[in-house]
N, C-alpha and C. Protein backbone atom coordinates (compact mmCIF):
# COMPACT_ATOMS: atom_id res chain seq x y z
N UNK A 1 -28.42 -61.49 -90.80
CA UNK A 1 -27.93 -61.95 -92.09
C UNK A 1 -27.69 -60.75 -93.01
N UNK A 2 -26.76 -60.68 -93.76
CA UNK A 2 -26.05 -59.61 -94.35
C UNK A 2 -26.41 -60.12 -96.21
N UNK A 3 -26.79 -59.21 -96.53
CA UNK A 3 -26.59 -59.57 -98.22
C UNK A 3 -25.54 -58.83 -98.96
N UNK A 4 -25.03 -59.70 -100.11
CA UNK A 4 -23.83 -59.65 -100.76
C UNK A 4 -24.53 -59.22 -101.96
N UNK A 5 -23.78 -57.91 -102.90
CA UNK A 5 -23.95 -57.07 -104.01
C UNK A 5 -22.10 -56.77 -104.46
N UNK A 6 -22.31 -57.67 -105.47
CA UNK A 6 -21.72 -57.61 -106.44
C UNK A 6 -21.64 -57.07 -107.59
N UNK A 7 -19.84 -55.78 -107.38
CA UNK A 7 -19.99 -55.02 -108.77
C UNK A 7 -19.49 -55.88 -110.10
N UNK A 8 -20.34 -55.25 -110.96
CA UNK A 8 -19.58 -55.80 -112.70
C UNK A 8 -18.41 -56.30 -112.79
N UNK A 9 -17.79 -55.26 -112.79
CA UNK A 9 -16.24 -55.36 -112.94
C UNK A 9 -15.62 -56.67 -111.48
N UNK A 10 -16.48 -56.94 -110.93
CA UNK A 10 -15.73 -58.43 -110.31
C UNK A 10 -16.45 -59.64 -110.86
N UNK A 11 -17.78 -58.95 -111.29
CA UNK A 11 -18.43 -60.03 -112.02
C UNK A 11 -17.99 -60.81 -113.14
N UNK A 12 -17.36 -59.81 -113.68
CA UNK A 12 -16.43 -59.74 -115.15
C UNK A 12 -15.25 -60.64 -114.72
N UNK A 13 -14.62 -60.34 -113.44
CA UNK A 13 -13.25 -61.47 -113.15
C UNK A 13 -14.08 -62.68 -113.02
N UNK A 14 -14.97 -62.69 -112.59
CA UNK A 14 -15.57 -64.35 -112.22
C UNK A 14 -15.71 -64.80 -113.01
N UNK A 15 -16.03 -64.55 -113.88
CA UNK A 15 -15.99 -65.08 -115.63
C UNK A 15 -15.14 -65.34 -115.99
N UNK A 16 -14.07 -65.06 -116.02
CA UNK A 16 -12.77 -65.52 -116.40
C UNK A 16 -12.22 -66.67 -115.77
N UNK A 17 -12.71 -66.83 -114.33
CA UNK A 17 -11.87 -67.78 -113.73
C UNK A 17 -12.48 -69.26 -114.24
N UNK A 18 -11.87 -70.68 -113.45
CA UNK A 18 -11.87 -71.57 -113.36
C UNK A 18 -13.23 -71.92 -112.53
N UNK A 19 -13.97 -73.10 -112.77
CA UNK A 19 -15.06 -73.27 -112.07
C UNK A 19 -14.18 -73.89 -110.29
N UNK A 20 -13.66 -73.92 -109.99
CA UNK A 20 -12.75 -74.34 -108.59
C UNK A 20 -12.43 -73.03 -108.22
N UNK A 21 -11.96 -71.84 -108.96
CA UNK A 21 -11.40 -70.87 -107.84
C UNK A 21 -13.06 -70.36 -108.28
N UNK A 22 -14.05 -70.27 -108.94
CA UNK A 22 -15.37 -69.55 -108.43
C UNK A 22 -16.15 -69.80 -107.64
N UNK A 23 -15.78 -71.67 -107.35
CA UNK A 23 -16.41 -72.27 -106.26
C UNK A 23 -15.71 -71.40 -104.84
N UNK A 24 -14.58 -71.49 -104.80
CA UNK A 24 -13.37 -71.22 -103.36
C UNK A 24 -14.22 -69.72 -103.38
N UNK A 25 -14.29 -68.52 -104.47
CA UNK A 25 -14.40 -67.41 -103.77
C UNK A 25 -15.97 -67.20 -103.45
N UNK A 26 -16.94 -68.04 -103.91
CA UNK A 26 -18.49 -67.92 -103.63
C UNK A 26 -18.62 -68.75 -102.60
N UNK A 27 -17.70 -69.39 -101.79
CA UNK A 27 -17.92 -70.19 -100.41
C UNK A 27 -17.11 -69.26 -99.45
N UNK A 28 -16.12 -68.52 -100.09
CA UNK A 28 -15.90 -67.82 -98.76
C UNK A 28 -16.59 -66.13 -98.52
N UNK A 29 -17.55 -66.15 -99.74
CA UNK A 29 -18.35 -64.97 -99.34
C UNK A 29 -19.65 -65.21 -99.14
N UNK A 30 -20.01 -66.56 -99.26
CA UNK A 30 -21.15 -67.18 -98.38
C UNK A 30 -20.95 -67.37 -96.78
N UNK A 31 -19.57 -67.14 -96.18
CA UNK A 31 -19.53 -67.25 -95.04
C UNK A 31 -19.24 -65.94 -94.58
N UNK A 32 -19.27 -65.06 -95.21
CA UNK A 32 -19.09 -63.66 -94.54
C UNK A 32 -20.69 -63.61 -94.28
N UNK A 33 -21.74 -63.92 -95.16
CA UNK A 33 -23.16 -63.38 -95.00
C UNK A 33 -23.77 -63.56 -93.50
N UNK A 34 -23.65 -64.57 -92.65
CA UNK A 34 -24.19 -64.39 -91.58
C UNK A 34 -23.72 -63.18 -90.70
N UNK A 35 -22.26 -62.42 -90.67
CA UNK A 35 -21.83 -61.84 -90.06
C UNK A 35 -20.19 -61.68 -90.64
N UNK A 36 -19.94 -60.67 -91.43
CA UNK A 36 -18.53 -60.43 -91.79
C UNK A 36 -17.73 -59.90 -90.97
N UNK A 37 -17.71 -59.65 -89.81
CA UNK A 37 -17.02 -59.08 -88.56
C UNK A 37 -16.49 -60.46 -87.96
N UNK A 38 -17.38 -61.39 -88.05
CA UNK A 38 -16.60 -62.67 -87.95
C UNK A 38 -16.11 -63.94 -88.16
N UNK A 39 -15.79 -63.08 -89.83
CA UNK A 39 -14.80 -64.16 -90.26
C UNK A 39 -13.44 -63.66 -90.01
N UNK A 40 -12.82 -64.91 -90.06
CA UNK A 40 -10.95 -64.46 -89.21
C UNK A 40 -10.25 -64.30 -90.77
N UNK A 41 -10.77 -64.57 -91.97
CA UNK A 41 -9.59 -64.12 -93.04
C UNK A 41 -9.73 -62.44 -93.04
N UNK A 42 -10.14 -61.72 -93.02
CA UNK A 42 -10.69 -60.39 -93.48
C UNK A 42 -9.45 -59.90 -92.30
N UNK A 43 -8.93 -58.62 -93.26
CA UNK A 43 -8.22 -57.58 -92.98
C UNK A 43 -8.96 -56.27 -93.18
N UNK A 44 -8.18 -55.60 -92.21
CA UNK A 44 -8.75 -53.96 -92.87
C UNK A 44 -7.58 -52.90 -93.64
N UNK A 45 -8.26 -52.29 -94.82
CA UNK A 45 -7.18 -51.72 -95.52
C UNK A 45 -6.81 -50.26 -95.11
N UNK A 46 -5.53 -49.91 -95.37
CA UNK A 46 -5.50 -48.61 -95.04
C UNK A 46 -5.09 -47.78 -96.42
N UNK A 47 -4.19 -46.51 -96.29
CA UNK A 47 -4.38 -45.36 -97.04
C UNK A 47 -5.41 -45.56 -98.23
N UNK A 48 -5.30 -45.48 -99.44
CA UNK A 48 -6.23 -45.04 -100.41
C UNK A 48 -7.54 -46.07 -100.07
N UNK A 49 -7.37 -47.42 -99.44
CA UNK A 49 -8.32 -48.13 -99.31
C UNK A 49 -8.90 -48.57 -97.77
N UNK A 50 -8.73 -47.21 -97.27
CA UNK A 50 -9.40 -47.24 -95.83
C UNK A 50 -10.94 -47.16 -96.04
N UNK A 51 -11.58 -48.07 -94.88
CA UNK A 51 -12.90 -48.43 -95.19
C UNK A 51 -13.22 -49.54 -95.87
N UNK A 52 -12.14 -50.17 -96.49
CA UNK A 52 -12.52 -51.32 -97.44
C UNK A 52 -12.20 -52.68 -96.09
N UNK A 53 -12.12 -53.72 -97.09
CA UNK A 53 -11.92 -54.69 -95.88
C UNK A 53 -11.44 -55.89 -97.21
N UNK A 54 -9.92 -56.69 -96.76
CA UNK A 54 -9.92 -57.82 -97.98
C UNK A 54 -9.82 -58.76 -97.40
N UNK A 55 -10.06 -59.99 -97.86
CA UNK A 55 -9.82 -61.37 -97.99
C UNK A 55 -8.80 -61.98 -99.39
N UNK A 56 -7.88 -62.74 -98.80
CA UNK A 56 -6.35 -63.29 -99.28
C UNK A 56 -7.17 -64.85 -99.59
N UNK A 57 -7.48 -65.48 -100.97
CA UNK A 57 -7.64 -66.82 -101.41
C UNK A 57 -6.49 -66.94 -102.27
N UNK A 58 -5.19 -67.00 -101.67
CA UNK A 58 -3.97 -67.50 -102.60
C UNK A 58 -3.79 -65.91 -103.24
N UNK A 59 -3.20 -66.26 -104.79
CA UNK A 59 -3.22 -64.63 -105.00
C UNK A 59 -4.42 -64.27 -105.80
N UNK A 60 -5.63 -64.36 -105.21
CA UNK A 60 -6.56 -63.62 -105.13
C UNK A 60 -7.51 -63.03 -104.31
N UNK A 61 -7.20 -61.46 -104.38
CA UNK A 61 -8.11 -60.72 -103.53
C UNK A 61 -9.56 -60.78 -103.79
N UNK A 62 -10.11 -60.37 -102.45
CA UNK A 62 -11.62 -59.96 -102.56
C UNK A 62 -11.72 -58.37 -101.59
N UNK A 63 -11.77 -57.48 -102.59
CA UNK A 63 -12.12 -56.24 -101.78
C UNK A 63 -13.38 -56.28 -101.15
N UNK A 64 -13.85 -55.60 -100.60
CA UNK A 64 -15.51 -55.01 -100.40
C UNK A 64 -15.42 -54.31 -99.14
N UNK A 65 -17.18 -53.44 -98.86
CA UNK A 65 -16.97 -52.85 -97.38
C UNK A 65 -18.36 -52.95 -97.35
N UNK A 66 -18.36 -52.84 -96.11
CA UNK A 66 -20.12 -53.41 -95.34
C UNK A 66 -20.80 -52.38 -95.18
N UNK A 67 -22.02 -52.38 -95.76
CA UNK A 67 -22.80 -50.95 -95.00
C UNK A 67 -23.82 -51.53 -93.74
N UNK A 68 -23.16 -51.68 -92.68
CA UNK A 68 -23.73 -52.28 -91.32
C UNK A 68 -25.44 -51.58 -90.96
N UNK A 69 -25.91 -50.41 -91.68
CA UNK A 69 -27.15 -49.92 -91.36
C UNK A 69 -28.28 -50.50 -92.30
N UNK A 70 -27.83 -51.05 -93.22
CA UNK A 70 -28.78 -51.99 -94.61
C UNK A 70 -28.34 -53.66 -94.23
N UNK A 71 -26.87 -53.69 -93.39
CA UNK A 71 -26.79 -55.21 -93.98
C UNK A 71 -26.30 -55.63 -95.18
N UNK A 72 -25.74 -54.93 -95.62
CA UNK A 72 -24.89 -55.02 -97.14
C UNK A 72 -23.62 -55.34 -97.17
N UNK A 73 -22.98 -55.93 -98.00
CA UNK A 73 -21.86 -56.59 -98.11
C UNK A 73 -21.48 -56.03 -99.36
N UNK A 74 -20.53 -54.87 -99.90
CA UNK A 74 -20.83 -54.73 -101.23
C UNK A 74 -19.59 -55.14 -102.02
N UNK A 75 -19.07 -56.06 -102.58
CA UNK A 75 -17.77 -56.21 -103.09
C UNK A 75 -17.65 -55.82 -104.40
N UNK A 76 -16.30 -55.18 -104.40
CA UNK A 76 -16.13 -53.93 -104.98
C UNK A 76 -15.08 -54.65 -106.15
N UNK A 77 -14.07 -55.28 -106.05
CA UNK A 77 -13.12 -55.84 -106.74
C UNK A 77 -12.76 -57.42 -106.73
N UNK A 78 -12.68 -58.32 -106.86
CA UNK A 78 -11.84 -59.41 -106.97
C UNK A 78 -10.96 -59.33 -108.17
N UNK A 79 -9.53 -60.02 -107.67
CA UNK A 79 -9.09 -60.12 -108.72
C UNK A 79 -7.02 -60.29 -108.49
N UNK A 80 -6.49 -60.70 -108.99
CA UNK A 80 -5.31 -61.17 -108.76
C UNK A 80 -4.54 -60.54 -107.67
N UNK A 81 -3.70 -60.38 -107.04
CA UNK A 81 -2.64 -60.29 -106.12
C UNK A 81 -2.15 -58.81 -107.04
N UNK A 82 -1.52 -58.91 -107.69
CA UNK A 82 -0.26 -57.83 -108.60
C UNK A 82 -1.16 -57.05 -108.77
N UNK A 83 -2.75 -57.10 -109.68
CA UNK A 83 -3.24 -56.63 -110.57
C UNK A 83 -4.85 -55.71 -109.66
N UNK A 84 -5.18 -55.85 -108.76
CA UNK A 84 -6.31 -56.10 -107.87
C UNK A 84 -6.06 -54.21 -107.29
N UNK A 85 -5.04 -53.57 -107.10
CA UNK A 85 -4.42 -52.45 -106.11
C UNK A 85 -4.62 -51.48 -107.45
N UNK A 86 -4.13 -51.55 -108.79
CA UNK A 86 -4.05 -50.47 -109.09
C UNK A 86 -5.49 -50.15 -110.07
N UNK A 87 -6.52 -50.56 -109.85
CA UNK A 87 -8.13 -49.86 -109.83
C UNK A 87 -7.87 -48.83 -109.76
């Protein structure tokens, strides 16, 4: 089992949203926790965001990257489609 650490600044988007898309993105990062290698939404990113890994809920991203030696899940960004890349 993997634990999930959440930065501010996505904490800060969750606040903003709708109680339905906070439900959608806290159920699909409750299903990364047993094992994020196998869930089938997750991509891996490349140039500036190699090492990261996202998940697509409509147009909203969920960045993060796993530290597989702790078991950590650390998500780094959520946050719109357009707006989510230029962090």
């Amino acid at each position: 089992m993997y634990k999930v650490v959440v930065h501010k600044r996505a904490v800060k988007y969750l606040k903003k949203v709708t109680e339905s898309q906070k439900h959608k993105i806290k159920e699909v990062l409750s299903k990364l926790i047993p094992d994020p290698n196998m869930y089938t939404g997750v991509k891996n990113m490349a140039g500036d965001w190699v090492g990261y890994r996202r998940i697509r809920i409509g147009d909203v991203r969920i960045i993060f990257w796993v530290d597989r030696d702790k078991k950590i899940i650390y998500v780094d960004h959520i946050g719109n489609r357009g707006d989510i890349y230029k962090n």
